[in-house]
N, C-alpha and C. Protein backbone atom coordinates (compact mmCIF):
# COMPACT_ATOMS: atom_id res chain seq x y z
N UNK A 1 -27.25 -3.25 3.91
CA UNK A 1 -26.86 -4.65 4.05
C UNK A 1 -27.88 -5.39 4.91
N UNK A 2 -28.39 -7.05 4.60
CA UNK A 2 -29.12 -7.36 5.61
C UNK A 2 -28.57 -7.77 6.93
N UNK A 3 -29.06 -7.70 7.85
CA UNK A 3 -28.69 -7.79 9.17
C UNK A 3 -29.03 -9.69 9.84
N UNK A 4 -27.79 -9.19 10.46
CA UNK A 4 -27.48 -11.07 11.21
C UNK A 4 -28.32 -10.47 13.03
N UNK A 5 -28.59 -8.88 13.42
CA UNK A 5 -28.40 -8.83 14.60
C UNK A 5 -29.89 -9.62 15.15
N UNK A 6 -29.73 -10.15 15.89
CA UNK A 6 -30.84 -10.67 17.02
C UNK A 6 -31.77 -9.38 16.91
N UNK A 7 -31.08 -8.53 17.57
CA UNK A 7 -31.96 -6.95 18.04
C UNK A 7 -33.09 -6.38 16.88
N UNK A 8 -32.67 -6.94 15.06
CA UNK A 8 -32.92 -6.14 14.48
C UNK A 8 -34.19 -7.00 14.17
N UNK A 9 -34.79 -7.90 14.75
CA UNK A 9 -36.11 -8.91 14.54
C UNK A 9 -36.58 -8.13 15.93
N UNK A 10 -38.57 -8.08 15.49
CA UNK A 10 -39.14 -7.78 16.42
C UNK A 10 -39.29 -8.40 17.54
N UNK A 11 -39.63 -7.28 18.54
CA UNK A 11 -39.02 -7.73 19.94
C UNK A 11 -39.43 -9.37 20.40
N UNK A 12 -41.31 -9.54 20.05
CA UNK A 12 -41.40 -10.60 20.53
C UNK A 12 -40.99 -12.15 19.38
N UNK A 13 -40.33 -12.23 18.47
CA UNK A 13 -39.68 -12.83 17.87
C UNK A 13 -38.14 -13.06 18.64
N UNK A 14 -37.73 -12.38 19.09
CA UNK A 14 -36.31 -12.52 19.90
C UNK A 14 -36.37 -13.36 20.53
N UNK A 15 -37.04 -13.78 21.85
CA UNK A 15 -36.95 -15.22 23.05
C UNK A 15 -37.28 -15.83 21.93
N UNK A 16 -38.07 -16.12 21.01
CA UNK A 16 -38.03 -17.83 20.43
C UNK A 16 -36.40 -18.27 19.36
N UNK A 17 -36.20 -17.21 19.02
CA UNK A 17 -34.89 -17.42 17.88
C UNK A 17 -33.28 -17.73 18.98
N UNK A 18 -33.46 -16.82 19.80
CA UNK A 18 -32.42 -17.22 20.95
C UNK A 18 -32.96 -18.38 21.40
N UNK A 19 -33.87 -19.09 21.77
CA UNK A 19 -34.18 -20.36 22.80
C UNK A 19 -33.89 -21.72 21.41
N UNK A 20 -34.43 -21.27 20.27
CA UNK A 20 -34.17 -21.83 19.18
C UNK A 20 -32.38 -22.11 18.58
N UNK A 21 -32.03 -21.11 18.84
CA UNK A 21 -30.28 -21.48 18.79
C UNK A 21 -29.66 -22.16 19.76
N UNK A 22 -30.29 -21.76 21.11
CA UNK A 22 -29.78 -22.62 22.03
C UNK A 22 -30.24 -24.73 21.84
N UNK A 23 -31.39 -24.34 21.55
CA UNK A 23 -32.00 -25.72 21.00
C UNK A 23 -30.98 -26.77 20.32
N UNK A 24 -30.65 -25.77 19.06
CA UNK A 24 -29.83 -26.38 18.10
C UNK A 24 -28.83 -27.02 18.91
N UNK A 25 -27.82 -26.32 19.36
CA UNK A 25 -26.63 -26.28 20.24
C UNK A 25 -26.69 -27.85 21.10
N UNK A 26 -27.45 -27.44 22.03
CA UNK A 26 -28.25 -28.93 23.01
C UNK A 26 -28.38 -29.92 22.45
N UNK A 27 -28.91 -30.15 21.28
CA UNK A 27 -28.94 -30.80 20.54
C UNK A 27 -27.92 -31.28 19.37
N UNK A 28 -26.93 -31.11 19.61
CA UNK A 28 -25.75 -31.39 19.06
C UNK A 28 -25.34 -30.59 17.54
N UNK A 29 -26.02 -29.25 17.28
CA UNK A 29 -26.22 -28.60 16.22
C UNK A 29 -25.10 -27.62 15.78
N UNK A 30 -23.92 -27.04 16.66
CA UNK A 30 -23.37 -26.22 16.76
C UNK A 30 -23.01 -25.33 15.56
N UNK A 31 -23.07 -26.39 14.60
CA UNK A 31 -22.59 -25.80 12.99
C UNK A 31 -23.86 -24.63 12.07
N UNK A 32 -24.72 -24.91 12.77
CA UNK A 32 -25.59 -24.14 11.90
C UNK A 32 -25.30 -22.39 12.84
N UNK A 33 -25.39 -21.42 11.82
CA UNK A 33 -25.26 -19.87 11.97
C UNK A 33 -26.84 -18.84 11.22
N UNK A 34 -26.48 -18.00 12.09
CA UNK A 34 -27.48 -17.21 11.52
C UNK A 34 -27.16 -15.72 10.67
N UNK A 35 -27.39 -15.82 9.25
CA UNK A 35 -27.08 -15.17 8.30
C UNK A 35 -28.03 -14.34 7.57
N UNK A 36 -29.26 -14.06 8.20
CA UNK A 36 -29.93 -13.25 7.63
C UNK A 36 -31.12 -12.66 8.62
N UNK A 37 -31.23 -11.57 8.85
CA UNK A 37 -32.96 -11.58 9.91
C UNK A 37 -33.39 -10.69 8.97
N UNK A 38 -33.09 -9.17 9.52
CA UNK A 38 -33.77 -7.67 8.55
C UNK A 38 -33.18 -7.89 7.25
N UNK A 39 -34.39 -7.83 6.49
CA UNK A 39 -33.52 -6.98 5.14
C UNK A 39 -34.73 -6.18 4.57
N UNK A 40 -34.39 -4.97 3.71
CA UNK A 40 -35.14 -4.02 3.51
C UNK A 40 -35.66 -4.36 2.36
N UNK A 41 -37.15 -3.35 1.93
CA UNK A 41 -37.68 -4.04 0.76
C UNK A 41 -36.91 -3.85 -0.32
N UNK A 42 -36.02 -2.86 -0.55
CA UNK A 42 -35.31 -2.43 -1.50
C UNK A 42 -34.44 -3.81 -1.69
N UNK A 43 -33.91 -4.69 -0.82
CA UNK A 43 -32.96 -5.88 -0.60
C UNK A 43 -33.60 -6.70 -1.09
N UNK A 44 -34.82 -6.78 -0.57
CA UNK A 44 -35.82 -8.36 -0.67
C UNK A 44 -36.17 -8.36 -2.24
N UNK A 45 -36.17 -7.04 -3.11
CA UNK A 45 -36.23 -6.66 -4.25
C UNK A 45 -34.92 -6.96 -5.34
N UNK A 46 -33.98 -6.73 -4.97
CA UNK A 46 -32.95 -7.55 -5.06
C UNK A 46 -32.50 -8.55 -5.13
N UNK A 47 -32.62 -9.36 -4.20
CA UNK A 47 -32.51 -10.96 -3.89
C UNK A 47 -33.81 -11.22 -4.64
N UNK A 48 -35.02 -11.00 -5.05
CA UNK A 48 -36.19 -11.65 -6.24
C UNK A 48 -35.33 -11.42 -7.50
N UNK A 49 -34.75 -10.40 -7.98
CA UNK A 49 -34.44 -10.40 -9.51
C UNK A 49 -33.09 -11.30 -9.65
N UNK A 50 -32.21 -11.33 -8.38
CA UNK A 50 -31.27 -12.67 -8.88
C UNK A 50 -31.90 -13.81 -9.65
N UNK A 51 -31.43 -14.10 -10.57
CA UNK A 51 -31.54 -15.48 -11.64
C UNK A 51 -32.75 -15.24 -12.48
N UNK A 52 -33.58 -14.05 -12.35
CA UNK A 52 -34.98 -13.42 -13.31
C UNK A 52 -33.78 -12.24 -14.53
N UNK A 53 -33.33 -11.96 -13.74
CA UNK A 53 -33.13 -10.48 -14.30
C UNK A 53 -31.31 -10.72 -14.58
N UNK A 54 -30.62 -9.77 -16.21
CA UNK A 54 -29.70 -9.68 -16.73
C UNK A 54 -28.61 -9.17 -15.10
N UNK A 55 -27.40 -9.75 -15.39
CA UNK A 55 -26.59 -9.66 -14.47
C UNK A 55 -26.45 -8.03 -13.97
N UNK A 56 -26.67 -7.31 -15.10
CA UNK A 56 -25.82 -5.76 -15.03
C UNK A 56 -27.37 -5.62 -14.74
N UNK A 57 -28.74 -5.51 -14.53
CA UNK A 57 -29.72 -5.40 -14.22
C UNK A 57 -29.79 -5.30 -12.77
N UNK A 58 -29.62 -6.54 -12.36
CA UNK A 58 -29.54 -6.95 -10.73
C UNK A 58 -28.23 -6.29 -10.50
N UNK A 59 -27.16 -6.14 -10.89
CA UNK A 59 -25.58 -5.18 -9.96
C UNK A 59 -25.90 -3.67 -9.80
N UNK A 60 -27.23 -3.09 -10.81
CA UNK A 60 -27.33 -1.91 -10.80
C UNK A 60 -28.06 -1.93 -9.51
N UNK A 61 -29.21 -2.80 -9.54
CA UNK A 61 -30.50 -2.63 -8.44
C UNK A 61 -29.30 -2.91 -7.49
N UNK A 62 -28.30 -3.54 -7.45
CA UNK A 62 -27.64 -3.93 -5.82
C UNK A 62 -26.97 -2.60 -5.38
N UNK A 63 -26.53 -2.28 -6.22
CA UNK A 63 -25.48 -0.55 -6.39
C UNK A 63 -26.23 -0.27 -5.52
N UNK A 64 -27.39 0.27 -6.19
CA UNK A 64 -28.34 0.91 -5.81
C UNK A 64 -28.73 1.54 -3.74
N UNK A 65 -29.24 -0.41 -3.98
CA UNK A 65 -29.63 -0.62 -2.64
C UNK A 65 -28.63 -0.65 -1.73
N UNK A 66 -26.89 -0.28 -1.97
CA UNK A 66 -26.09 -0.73 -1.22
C UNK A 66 -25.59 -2.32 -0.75
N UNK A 67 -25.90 -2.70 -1.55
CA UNK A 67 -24.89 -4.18 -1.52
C UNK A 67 -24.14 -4.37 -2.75
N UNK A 68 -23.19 -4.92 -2.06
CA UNK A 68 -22.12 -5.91 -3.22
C UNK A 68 -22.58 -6.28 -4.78
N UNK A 69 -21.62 -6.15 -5.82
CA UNK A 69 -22.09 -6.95 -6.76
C UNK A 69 -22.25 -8.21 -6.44
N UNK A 70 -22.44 -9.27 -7.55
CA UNK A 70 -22.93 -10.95 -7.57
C UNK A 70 -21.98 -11.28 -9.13
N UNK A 71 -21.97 -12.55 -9.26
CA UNK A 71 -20.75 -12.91 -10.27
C UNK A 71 -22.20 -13.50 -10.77
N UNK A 72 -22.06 -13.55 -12.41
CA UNK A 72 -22.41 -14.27 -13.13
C UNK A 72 -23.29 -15.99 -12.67
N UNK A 73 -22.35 -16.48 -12.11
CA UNK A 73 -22.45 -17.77 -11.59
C UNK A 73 -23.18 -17.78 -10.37
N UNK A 74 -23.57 -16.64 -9.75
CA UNK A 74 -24.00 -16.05 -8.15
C UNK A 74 -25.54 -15.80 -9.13
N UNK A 75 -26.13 -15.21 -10.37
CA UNK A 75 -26.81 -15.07 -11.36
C UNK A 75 -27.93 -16.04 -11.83
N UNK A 76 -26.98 -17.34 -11.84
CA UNK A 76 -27.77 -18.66 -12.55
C UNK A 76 -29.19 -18.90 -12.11
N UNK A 77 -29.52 -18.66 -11.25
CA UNK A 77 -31.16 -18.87 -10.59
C UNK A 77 -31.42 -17.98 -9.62
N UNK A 78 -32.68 -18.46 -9.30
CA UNK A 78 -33.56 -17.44 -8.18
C UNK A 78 -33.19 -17.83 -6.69
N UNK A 79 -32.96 -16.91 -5.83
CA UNK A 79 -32.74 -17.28 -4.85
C UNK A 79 -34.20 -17.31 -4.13
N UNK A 80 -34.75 -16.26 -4.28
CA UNK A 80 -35.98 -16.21 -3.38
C UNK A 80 -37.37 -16.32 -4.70
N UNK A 81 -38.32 -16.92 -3.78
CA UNK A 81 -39.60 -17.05 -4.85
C UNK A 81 -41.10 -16.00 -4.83
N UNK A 82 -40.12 -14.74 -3.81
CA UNK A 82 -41.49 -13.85 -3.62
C UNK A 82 -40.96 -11.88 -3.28
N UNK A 83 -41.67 -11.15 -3.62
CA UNK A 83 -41.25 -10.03 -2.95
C UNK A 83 -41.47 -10.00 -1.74
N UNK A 84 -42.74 -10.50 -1.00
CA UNK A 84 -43.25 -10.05 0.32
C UNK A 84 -42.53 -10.94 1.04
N UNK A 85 -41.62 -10.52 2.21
CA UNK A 85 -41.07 -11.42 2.70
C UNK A 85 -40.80 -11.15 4.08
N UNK A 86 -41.14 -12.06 4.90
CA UNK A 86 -41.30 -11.87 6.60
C UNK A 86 -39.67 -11.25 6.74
N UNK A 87 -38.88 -11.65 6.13
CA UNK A 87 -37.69 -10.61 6.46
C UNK A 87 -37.90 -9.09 6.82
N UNK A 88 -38.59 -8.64 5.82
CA UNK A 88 -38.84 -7.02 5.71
C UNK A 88 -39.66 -6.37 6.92
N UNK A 89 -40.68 -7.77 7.08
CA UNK A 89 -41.54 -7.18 8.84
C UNK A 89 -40.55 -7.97 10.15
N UNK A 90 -39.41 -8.15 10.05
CA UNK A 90 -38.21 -8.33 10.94
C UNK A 90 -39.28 -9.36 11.78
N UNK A 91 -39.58 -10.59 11.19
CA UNK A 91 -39.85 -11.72 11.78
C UNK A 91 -39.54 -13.28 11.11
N UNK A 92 -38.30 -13.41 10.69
CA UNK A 92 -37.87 -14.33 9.60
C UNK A 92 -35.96 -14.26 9.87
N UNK A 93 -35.66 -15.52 9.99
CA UNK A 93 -33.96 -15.80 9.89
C UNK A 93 -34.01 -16.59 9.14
N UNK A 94 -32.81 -16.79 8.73
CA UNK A 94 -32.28 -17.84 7.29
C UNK A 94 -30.81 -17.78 8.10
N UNK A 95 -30.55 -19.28 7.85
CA UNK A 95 -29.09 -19.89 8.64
C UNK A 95 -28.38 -20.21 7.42
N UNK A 96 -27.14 -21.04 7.66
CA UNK A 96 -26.28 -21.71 7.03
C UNK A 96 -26.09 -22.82 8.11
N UNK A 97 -24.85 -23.56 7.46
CA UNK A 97 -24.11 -24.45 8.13
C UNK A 97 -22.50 -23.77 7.67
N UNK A 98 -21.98 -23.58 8.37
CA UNK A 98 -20.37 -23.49 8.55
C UNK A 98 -20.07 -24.75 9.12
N UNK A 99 -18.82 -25.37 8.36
CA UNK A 99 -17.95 -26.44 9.24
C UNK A 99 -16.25 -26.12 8.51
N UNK A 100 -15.28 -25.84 9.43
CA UNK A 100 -14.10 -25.48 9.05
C UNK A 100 -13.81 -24.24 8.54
N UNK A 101 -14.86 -23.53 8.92
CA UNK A 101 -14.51 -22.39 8.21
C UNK A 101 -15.26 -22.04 6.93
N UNK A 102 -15.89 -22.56 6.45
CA UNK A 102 -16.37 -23.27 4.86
C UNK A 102 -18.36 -22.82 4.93
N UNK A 103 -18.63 -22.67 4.37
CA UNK A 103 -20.18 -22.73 4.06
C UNK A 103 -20.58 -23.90 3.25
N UNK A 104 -21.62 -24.72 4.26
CA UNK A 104 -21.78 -25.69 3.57
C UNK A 104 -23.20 -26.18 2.79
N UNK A 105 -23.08 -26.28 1.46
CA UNK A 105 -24.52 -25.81 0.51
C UNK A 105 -25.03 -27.40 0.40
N UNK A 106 -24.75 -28.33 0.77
CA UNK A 106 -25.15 -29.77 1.12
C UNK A 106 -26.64 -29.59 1.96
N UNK A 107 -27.86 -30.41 1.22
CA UNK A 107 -28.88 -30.39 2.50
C UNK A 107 -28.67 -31.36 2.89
N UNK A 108 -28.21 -32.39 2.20
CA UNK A 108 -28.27 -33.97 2.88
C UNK A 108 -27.26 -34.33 4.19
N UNK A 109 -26.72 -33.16 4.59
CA UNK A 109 -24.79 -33.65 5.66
C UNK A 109 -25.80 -34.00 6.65
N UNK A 110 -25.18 -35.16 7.69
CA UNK A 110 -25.49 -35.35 8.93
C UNK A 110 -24.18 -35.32 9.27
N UNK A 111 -24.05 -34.17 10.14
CA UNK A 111 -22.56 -33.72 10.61
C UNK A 111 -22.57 -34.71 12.12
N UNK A 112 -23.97 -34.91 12.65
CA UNK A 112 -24.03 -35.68 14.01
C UNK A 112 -24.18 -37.33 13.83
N UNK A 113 -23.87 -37.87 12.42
CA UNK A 113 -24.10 -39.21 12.51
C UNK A 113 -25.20 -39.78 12.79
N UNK A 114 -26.46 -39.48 12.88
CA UNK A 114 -27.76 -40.44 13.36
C UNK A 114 -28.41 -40.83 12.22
N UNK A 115 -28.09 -40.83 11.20
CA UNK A 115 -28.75 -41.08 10.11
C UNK A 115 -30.23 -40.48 9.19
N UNK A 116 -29.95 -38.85 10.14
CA UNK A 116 -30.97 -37.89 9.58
C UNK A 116 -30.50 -36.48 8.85
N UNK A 117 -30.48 -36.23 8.18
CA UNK A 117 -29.98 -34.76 7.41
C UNK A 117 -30.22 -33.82 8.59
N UNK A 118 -29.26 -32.95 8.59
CA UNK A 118 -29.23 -32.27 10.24
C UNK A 118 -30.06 -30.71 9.62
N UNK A 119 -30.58 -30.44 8.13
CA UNK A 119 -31.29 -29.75 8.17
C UNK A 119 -32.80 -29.97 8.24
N UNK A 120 -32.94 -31.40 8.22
CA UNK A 120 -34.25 -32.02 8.76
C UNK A 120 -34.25 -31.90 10.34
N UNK A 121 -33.16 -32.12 11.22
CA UNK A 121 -33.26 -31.75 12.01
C UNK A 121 -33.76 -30.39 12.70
N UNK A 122 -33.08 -29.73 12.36
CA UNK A 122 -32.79 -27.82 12.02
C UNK A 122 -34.58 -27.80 12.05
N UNK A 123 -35.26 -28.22 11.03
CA UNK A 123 -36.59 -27.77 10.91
C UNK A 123 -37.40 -28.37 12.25
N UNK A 124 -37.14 -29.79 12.52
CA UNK A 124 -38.20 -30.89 13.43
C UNK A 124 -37.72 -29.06 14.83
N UNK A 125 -36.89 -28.83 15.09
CA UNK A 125 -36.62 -28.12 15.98
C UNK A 125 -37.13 -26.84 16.17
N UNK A 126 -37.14 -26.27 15.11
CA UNK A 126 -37.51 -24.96 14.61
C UNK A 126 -39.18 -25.30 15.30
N UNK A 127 -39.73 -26.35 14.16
CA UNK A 127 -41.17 -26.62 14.94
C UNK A 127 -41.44 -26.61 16.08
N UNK A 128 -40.70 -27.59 17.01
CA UNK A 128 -40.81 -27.56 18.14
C UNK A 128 -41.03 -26.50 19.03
N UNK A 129 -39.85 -25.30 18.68
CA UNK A 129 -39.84 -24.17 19.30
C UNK A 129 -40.64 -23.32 18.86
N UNK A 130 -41.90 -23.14 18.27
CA UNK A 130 -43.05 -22.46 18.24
C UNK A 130 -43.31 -21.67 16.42
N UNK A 131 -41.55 -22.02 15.70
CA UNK A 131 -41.41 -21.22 14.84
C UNK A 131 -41.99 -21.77 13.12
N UNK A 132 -42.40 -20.91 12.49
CA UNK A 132 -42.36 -22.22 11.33
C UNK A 132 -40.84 -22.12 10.25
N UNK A 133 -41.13 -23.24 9.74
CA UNK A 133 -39.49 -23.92 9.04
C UNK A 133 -40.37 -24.05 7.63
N UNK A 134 -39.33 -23.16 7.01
CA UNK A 134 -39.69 -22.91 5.34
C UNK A 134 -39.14 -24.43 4.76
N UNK A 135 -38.45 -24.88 4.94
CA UNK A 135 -38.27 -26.94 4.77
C UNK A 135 -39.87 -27.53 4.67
N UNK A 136 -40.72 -26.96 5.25
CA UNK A 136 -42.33 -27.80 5.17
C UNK A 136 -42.76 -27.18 4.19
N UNK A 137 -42.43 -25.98 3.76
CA UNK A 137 -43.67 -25.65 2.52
C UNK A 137 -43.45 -25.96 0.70
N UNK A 138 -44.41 -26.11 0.47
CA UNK A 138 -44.74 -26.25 -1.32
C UNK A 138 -43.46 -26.02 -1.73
N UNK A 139 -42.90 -24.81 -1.87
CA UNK A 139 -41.71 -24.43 -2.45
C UNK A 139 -40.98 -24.14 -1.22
N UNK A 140 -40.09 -25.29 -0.92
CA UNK A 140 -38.95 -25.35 0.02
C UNK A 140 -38.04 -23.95 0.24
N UNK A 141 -37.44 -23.78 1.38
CA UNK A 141 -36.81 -22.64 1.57
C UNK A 141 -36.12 -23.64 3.23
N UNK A 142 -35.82 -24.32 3.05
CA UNK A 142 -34.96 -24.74 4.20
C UNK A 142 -33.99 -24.35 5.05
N UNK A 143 -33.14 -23.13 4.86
CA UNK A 143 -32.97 -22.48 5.63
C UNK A 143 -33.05 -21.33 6.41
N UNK A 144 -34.63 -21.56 6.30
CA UNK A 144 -35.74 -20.25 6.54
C UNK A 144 -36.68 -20.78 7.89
N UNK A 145 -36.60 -19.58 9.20
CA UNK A 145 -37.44 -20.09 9.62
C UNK A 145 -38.24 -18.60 10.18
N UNK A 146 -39.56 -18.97 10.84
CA UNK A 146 -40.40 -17.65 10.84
C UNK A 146 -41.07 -17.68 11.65
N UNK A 147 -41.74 -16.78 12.63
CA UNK A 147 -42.62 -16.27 13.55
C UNK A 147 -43.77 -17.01 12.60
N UNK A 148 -44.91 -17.33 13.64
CA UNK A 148 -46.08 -17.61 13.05
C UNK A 148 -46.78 -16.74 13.60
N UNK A 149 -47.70 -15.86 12.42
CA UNK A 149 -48.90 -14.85 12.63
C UNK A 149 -50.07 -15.46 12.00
């Protein structure tokens, strides 16, 4: 399964992702969570053939690798646009937004009212704190952010 733990990102990646959550927080962010750091290549292999590859294709590779099946509708597209993925060298998180309990798949919410999408925020912050924010590149990944090497 991929891992949410702090611990499981390399060591010197840890102070910026903790100072970076705290950021959020300070900044009136509280809703955003962190839902992904490690995942193995066997995973990251996985998550590429979602929405490439026949449903019973990808449930076998998930069997496989030890995760959950995916529904049909979980199927419809690609989640990720690469195998090599800073996840696998445990220097890469991917968040959500929770509000009520709920996961919220909206990029546009400004849950703080200022009249900026609070995952535009999420990124201006991410920058700030030394990290890069997959929201800036060619092919968006906005709730991705990463150690810079």
């Amino acid at each position: 399964m991929p891992s949410r733990k702090i611990e499981d990102l390399n060591a010197d990646v840890q102070p910026l992702i903790l100072y970076f959550e705290q950021r959020l927080v300070e900044e009136g962010h509280p809703l955003f969570k962190r839902c992904c750091t490690y995942r193995s290549q066997e995973e990251q292999d996985c998550v590429y053939m979602q929405g490439r590859e026949d449903l019973d294709v990808v449930n076998e590779a998930r069997a496989a690798a030890g995760l959950g099946s995916i529904s049909a509708s979980e199927n419809r597209r690609p989640v990720t646009w690469t195998h090599v993925s800073k996840h696998t060298s445990r220097d890469a998180v991917d968040y959500y937004i929770e509000k009520d309990g709920r996961y919220v798949s909206d990029t546009k919410v400004d849950y703080d009212d200022d009249d900026i999408p609070d995952w535009e925020e999420f990124g201006a912050i991410a920058e700030e704190c030394g990290l890069e924010w997959g929201g800036s590149w060619k092919k968006r990944d906005i709730p991705h952010v990463q150690m810079i090497r």
